[in-house]
PDB file of N, CA and C in Angstrom:
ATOM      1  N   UNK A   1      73.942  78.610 131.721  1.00  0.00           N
ATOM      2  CA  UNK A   1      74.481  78.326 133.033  1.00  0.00           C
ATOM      3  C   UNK A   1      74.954  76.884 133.112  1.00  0.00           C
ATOM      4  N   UNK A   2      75.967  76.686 134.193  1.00  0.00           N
ATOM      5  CA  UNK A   2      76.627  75.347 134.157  1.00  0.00           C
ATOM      6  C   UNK A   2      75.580  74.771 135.320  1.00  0.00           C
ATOM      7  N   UNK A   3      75.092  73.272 134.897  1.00  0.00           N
ATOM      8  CA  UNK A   3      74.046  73.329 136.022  1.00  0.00           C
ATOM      9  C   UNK A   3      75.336  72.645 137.225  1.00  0.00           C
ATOM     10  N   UNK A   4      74.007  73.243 138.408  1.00  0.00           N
ATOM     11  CA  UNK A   4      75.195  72.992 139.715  1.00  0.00           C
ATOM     12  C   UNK A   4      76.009  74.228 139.486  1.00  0.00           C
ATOM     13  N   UNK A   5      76.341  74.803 139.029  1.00  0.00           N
ATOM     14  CA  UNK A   5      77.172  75.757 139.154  1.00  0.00           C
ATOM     15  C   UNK A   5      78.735  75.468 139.050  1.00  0.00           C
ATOM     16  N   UNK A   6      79.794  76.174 139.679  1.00  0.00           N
ATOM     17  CA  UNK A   6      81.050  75.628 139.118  1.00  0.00           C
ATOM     18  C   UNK A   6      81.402  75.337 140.005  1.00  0.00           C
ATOM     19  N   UNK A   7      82.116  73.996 139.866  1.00  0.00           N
ATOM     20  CA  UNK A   7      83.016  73.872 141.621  1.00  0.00           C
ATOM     21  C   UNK A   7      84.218  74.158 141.839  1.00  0.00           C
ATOM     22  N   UNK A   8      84.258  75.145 141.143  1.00  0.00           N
ATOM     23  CA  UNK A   8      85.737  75.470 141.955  1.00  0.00           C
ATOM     24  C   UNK A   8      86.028  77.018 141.615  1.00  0.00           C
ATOM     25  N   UNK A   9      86.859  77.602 142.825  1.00  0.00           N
ATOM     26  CA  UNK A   9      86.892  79.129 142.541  1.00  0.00           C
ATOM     27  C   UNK A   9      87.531  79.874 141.526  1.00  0.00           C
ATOM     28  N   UNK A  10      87.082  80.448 141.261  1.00  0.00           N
ATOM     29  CA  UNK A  10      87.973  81.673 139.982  1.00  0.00           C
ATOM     30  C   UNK A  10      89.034  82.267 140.652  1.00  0.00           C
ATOM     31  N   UNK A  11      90.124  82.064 139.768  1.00  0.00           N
ATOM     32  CA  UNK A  11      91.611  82.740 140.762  1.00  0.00           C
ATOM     33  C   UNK A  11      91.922  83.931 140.006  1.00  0.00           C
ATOM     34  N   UNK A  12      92.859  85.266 140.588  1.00  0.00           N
ATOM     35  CA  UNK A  12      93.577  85.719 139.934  1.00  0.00           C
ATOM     36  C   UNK A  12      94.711  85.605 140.039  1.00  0.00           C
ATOM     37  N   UNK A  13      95.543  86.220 138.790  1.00  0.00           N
ATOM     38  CA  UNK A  13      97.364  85.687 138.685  1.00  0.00           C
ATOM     39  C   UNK A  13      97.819  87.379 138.493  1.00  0.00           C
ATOM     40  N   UNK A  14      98.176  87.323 139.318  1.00  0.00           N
ATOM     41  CA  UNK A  14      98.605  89.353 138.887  1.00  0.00           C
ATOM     42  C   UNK A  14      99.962  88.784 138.935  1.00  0.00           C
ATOM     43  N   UNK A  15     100.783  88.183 139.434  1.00  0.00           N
ATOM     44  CA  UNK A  15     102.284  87.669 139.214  1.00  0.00           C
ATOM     45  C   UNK A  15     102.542  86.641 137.646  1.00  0.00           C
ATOM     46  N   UNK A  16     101.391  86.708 137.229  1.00  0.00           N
ATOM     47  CA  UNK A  16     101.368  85.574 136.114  1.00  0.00           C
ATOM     48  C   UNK A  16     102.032  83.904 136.146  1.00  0.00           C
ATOM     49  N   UNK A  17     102.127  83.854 137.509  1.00  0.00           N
ATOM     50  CA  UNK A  17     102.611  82.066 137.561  1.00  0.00           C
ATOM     51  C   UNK A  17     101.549  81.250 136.926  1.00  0.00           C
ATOM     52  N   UNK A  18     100.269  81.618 137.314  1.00  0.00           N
ATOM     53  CA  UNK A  18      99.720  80.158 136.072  1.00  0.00           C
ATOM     54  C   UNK A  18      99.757  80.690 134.733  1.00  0.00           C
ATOM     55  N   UNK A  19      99.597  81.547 134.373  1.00  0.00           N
ATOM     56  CA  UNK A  19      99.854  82.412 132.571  1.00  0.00           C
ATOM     57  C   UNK A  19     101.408  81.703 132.036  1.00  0.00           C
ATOM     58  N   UNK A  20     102.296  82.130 132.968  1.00  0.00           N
ATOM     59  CA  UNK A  20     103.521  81.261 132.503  1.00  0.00           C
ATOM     60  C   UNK A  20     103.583  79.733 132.101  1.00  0.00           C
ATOM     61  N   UNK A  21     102.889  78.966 132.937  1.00  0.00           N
ATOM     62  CA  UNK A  21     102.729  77.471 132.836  1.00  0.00           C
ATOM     63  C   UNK A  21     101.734  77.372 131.338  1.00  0.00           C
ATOM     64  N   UNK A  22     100.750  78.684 131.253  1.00  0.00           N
ATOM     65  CA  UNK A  22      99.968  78.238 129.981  1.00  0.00           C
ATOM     66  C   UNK A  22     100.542  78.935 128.856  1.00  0.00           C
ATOM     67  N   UNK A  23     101.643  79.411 128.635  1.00  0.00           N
ATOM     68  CA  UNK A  23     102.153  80.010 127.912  1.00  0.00           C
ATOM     69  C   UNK A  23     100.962  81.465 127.532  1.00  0.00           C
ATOM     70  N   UNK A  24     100.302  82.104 128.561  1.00  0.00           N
ATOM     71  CA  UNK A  24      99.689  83.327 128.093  1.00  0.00           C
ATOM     72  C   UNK A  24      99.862  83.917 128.739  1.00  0.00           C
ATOM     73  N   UNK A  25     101.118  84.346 129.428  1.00  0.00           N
ATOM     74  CA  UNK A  25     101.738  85.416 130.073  1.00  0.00           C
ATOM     75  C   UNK A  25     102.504  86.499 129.535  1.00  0.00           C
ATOM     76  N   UNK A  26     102.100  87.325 129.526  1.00  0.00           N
ATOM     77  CA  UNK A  26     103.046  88.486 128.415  1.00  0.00           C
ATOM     78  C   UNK A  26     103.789  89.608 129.766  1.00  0.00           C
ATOM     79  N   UNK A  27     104.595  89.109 129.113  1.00  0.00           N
ATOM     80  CA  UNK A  27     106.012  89.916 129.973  1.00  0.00           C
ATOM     81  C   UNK A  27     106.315  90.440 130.158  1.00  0.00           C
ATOM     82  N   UNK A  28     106.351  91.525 128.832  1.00  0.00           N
ATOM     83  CA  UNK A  28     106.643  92.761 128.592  1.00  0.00           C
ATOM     84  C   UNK A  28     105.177  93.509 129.407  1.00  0.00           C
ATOM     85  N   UNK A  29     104.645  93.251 129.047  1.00  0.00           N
ATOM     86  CA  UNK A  29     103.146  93.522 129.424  1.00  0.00           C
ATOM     87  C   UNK A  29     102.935  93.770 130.447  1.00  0.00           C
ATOM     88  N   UNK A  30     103.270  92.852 131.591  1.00  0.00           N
ATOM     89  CA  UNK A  30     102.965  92.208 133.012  1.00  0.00           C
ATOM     90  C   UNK A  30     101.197  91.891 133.011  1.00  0.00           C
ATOM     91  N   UNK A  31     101.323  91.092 131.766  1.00  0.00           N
ATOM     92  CA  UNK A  31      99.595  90.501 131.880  1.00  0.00           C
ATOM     93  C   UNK A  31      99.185  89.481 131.272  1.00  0.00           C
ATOM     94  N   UNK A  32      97.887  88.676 131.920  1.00  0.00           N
ATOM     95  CA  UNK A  32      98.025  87.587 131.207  1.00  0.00           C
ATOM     96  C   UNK A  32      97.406  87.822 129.746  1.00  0.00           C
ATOM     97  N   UNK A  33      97.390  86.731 129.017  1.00  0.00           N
ATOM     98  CA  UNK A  33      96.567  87.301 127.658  1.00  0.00           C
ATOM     99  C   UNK A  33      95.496  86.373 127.899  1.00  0.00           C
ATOM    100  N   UNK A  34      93.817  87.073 127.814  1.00  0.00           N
ATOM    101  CA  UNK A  34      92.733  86.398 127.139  1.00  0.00           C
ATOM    102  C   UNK A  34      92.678  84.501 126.687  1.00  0.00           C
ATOM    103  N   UNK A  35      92.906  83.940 127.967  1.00  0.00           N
ATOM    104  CA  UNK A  35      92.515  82.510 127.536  1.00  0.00           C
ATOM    105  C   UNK A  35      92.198  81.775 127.809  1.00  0.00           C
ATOM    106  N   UNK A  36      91.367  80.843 128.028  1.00  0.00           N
ATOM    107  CA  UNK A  36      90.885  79.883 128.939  1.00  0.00           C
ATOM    108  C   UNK A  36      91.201  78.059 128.504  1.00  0.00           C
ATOM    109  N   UNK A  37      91.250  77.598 129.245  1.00  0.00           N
ATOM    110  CA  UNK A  37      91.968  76.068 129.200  1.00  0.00           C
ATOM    111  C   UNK A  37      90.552  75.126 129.734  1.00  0.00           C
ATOM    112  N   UNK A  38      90.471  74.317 129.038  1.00  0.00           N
ATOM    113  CA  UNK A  38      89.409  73.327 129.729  1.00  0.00           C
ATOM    114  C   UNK A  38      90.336  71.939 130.020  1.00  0.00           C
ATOM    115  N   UNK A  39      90.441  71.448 131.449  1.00  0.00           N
ATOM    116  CA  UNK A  39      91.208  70.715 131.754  1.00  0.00           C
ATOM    117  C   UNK A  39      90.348  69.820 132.696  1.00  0.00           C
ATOM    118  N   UNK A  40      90.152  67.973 132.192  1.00  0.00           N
ATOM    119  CA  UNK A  40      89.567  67.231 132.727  1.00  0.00           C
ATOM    120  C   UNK A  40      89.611  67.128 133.505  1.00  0.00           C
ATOM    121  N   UNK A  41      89.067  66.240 134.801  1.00  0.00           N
ATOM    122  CA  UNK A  41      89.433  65.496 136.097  1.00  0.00           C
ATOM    123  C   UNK A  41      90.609  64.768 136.673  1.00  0.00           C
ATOM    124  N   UNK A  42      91.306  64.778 135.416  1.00  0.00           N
ATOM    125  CA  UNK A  42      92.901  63.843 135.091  1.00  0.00           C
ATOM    126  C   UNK A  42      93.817  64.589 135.287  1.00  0.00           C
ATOM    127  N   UNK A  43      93.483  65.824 134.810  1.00  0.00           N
ATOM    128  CA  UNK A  43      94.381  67.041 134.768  1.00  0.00           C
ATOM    129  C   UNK A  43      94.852  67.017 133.211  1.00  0.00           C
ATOM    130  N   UNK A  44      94.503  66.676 132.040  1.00  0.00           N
ATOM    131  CA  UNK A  44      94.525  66.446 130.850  1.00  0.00           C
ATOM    132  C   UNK A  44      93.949  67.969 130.070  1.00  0.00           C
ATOM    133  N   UNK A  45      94.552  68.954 129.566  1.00  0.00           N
ATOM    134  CA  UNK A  45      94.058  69.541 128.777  1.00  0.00           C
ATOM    135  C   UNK A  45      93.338  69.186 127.783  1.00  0.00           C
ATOM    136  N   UNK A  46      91.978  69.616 127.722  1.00  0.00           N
ATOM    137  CA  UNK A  46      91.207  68.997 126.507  1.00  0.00           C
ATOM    138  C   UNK A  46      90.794  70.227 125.236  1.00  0.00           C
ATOM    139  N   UNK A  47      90.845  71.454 125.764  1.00  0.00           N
ATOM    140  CA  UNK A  47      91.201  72.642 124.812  1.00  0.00           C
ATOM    141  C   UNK A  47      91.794  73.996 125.699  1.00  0.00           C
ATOM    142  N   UNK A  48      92.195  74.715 124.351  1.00  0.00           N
ATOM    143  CA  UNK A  48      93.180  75.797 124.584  1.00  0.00           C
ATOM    144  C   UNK A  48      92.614  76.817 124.041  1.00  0.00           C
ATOM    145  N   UNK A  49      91.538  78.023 124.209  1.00  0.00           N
ATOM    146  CA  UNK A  49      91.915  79.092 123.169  1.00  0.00           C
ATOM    147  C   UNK A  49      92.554  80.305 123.646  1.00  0.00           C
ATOM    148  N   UNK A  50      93.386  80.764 122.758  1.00  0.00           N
ATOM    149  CA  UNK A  50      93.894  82.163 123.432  1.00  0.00           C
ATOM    150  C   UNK A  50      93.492  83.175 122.519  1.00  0.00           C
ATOM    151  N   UNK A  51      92.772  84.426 122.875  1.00  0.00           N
ATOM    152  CA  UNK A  51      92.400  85.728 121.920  1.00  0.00           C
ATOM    153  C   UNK A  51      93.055  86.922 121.993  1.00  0.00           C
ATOM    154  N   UNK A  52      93.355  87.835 121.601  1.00  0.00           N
ATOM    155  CA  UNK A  52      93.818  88.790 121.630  1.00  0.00           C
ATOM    156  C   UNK A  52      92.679  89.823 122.614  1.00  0.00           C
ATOM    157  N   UNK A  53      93.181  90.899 123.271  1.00  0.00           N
ATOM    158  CA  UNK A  53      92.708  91.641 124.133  1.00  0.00           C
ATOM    159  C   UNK A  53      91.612  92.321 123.909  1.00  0.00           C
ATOM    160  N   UNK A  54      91.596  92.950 122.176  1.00  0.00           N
ATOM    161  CA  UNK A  54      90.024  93.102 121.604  1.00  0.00           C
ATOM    162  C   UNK A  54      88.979  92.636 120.946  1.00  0.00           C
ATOM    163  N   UNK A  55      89.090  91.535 121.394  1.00  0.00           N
ATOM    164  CA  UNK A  55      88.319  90.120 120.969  1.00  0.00           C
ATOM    165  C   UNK A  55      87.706  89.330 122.066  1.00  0.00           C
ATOM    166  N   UNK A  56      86.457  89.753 122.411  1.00  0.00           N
ATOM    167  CA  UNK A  56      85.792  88.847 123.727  1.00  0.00           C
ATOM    168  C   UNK A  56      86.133  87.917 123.350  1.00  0.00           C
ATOM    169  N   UNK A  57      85.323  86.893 124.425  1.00  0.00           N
ATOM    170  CA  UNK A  57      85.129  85.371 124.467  1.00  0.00           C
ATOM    171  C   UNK A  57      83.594  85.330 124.323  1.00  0.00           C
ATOM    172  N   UNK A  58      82.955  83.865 124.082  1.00  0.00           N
ATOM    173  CA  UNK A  58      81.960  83.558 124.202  1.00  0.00           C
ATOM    174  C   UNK A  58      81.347  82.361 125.471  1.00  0.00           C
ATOM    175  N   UNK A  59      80.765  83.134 126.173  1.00  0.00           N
ATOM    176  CA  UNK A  59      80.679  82.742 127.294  1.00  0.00           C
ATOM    177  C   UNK A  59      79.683  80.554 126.841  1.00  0.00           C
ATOM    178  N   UNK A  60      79.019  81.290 125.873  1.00  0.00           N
ATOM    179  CA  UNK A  60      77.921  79.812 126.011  1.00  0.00           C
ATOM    180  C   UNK A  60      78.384  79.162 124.927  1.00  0.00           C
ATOM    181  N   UNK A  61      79.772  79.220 124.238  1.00  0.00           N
ATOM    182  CA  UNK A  61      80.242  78.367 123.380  1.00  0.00           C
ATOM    183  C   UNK A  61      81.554  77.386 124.417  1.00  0.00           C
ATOM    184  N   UNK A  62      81.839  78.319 125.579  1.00  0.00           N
ATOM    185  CA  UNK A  62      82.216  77.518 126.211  1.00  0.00           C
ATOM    186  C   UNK A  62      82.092  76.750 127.117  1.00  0.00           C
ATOM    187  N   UNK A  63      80.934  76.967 127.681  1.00  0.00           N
ATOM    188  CA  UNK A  63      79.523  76.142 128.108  1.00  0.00           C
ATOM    189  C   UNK A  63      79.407  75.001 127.460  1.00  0.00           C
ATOM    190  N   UNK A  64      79.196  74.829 126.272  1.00  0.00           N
ATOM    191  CA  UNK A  64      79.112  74.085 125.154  1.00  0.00           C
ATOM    192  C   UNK A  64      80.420  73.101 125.284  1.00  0.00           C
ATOM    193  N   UNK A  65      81.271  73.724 125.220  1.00  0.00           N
ATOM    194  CA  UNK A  65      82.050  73.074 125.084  1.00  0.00           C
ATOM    195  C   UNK A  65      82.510  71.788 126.336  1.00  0.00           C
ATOM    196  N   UNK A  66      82.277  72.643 127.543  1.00  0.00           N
ATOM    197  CA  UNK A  66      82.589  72.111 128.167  1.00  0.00           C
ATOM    198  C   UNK A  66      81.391  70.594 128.698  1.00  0.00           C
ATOM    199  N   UNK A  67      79.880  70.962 128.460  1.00  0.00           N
ATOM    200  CA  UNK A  67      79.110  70.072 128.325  1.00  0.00           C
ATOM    201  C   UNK A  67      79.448  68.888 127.240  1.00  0.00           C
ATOM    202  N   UNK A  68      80.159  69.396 126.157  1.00  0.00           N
ATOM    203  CA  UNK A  68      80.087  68.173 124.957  1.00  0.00           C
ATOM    204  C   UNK A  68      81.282  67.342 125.657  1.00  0.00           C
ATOM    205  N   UNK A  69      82.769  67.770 125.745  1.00  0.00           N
ATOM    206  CA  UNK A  69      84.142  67.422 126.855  1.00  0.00           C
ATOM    207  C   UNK A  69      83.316  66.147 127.868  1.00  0.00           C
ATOM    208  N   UNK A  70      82.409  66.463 129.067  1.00  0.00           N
ATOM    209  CA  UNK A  70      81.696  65.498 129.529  1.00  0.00           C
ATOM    210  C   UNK A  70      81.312  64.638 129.163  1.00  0.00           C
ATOM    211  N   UNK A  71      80.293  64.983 127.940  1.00  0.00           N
ATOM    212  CA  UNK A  71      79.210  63.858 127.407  1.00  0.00           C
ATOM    213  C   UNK A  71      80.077  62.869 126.912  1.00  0.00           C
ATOM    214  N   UNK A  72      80.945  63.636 126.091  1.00  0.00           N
ATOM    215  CA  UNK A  72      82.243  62.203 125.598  1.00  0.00           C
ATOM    216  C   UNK A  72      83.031  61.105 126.731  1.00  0.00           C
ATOM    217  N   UNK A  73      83.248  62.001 127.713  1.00  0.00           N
ATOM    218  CA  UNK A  73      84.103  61.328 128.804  1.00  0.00           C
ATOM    219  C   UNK A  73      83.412  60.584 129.198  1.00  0.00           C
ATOM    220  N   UNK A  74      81.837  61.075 129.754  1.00  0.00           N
ATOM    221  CA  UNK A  74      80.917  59.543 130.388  1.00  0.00           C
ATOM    222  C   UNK A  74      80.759  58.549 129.030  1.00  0.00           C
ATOM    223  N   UNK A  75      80.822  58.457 127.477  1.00  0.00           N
ATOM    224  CA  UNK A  75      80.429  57.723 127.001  1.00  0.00           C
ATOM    225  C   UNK A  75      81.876  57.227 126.494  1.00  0.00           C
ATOM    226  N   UNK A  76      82.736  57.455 127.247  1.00  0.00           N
ATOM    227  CA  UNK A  76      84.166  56.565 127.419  1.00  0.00           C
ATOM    228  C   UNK A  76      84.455  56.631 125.859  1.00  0.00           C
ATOM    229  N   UNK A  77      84.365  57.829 125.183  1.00  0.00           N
ATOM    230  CA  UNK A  77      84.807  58.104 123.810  1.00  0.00           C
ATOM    231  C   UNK A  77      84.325  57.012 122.756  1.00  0.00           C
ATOM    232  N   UNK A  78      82.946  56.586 123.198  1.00  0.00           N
ATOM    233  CA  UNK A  78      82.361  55.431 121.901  1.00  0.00           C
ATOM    234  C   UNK A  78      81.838  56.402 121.452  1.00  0.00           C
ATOM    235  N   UNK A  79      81.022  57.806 121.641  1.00  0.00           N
ATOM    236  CA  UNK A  79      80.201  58.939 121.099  1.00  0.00           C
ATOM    237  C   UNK A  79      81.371  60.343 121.322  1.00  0.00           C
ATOM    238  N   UNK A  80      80.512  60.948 119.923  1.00  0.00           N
ATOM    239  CA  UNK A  80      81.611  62.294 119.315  1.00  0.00           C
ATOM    240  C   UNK A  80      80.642  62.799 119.460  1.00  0.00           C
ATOM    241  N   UNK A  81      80.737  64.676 119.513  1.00  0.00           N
ATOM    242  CA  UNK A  81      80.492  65.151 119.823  1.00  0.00           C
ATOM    243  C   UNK A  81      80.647  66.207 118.217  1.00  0.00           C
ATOM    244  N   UNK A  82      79.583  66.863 117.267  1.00  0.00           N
ATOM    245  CA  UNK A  82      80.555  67.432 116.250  1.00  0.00           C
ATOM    246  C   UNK A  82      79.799  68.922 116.693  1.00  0.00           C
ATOM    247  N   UNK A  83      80.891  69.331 115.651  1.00  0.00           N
ATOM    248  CA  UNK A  83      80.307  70.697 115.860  1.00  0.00           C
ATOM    249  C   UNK A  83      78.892  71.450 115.848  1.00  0.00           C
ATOM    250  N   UNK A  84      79.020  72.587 116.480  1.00  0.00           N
ATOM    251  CA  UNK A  84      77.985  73.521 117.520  1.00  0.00           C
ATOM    252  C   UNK A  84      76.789  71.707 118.052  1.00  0.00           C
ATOM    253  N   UNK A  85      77.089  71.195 118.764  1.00  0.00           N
ATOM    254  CA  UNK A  85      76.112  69.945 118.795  1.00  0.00           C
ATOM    255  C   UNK A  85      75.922  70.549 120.727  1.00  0.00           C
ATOM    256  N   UNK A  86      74.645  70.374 120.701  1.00  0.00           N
ATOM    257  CA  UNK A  86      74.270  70.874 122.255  1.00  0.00           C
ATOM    258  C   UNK A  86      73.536  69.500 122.865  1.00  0.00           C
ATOM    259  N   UNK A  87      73.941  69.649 124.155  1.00  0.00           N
ATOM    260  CA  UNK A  87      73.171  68.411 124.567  1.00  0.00           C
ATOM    261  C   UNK A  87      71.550  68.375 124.670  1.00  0.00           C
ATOM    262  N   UNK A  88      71.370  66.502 124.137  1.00  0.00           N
ATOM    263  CA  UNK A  88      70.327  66.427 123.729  1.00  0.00           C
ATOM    264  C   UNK A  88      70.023  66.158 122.246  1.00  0.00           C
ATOM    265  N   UNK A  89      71.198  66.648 121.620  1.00  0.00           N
ATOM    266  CA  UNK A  89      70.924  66.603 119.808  1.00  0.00           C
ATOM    267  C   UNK A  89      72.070  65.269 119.663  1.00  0.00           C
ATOM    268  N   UNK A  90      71.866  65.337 118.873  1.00  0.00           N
ATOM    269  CA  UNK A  90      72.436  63.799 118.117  1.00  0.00           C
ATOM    270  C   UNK A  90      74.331  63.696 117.977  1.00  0.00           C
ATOM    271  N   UNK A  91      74.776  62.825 118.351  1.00  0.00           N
ATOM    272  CA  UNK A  91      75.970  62.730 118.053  1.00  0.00           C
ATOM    273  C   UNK A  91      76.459  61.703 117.071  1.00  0.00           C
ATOM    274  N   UNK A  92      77.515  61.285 117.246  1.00  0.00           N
ATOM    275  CA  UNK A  92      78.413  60.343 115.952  1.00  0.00           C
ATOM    276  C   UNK A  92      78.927  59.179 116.808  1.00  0.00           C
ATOM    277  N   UNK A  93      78.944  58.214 115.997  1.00  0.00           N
ATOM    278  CA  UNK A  93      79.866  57.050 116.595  1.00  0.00           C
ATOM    279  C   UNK A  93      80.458  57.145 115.721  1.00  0.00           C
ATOM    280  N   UNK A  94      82.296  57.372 116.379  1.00  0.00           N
ATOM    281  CA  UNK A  94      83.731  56.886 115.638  1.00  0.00           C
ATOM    282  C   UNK A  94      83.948  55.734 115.094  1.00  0.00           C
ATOM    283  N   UNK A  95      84.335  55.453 113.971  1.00  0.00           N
ATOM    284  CA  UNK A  95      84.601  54.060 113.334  1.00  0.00           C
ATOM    285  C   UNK A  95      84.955  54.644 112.107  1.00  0.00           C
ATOM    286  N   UNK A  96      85.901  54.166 111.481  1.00  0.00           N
ATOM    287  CA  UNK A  96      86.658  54.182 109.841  1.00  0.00           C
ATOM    288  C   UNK A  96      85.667  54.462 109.090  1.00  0.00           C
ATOM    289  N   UNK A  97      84.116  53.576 109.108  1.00  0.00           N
ATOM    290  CA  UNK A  97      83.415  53.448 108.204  1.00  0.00           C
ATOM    291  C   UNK A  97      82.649  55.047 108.377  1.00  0.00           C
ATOM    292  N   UNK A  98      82.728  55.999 109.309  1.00  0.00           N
ATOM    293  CA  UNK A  98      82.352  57.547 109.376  1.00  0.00           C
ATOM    294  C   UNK A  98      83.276  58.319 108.757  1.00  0.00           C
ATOM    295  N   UNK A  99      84.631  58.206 108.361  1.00  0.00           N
ATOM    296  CA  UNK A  99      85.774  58.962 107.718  1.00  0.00           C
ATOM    297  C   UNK A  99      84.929  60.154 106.708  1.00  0.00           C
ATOM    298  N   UNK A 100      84.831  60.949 106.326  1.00  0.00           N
ATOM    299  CA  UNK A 100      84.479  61.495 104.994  1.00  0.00           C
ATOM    300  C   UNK A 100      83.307  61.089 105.153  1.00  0.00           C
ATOM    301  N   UNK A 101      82.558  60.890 105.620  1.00  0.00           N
ATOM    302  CA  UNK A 101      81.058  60.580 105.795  1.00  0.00           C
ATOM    303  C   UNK A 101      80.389  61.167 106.957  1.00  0.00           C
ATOM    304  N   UNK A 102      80.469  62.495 107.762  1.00  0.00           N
ATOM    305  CA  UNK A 102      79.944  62.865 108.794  1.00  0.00           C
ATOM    306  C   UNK A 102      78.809  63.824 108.094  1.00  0.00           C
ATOM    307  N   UNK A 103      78.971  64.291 106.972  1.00  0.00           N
ATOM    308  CA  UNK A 103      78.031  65.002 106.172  1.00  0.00           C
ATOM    309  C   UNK A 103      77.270  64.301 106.214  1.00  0.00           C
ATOM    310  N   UNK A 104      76.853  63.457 105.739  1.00  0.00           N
ATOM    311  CA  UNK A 104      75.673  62.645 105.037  1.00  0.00           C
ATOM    312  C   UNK A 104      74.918  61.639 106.281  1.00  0.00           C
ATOM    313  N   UNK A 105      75.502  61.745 107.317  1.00  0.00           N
ATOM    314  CA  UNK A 105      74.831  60.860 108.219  1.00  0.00           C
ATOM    315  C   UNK A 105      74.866  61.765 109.871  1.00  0.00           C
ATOM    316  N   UNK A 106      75.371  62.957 109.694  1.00  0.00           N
ATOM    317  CA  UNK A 106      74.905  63.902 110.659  1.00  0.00           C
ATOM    318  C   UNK A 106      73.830  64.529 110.667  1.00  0.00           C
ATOM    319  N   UNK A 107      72.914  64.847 111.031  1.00  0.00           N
ATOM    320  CA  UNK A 107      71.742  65.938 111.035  1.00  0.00           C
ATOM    321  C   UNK A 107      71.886  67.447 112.169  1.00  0.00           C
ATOM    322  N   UNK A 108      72.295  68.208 111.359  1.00  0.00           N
ATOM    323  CA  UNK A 108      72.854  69.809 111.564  1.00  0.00           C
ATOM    324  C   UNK A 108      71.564  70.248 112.512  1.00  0.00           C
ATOM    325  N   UNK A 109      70.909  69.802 112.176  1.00  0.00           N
ATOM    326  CA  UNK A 109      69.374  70.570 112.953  1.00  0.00           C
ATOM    327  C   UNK A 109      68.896  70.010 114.113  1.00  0.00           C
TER     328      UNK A 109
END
């Protein structure tokens, strides 16, 4: 769960005007396709995925996602966020001297 819950309402597009703007409007179709956008406070897209129609989504990877998106934004992008990393577990500081080195100085667990 997103704590607090979400602030803002879930829309539908049966005319597909926002599907068009995200390019997941299918035409022929008259439907949108499977995708969700995570878009900051700026109005900045920060990810895109689009799936095909027999292919769920994962509800708590995008949870995830959207918790790690935050954690970076409050730490004004001095802390990364790597993969499956949940809050609370350890992140990365960006610098040249991490290039090719996130193996050896990340801890997966």
């Amino acid at each position: 769960m997103v704590k607090g819950g979400i602030p803002y309402p879930m829309l539908s597009d049966p005319a597909g005007k926002v599907g068009e703007r995200y390019d997941v409007y299918d035409a022929d179709a008259g439907i949108n396709i499977r995708g969700q956008c995570i878009i900051d406070p700026d109005g900045v897209i920060q990810s895109i995925e689009i799936l095909n129609a027999p292919v769920g989504r994962n509800v708590e990877e995008l949870i995830r996602q959207v918790e790690a998106f935050q954690y970076v934004r409050e730490s004004k992008g001095k802390e990364a966020t790597p993969a499956g990393w949940q809050p609370g577990k350890q992140t990365l500081k960006p610098s040249p001297d991490l290039v090719c080195k996130v193996c050896t100085v990340w801890d997966a667990d």
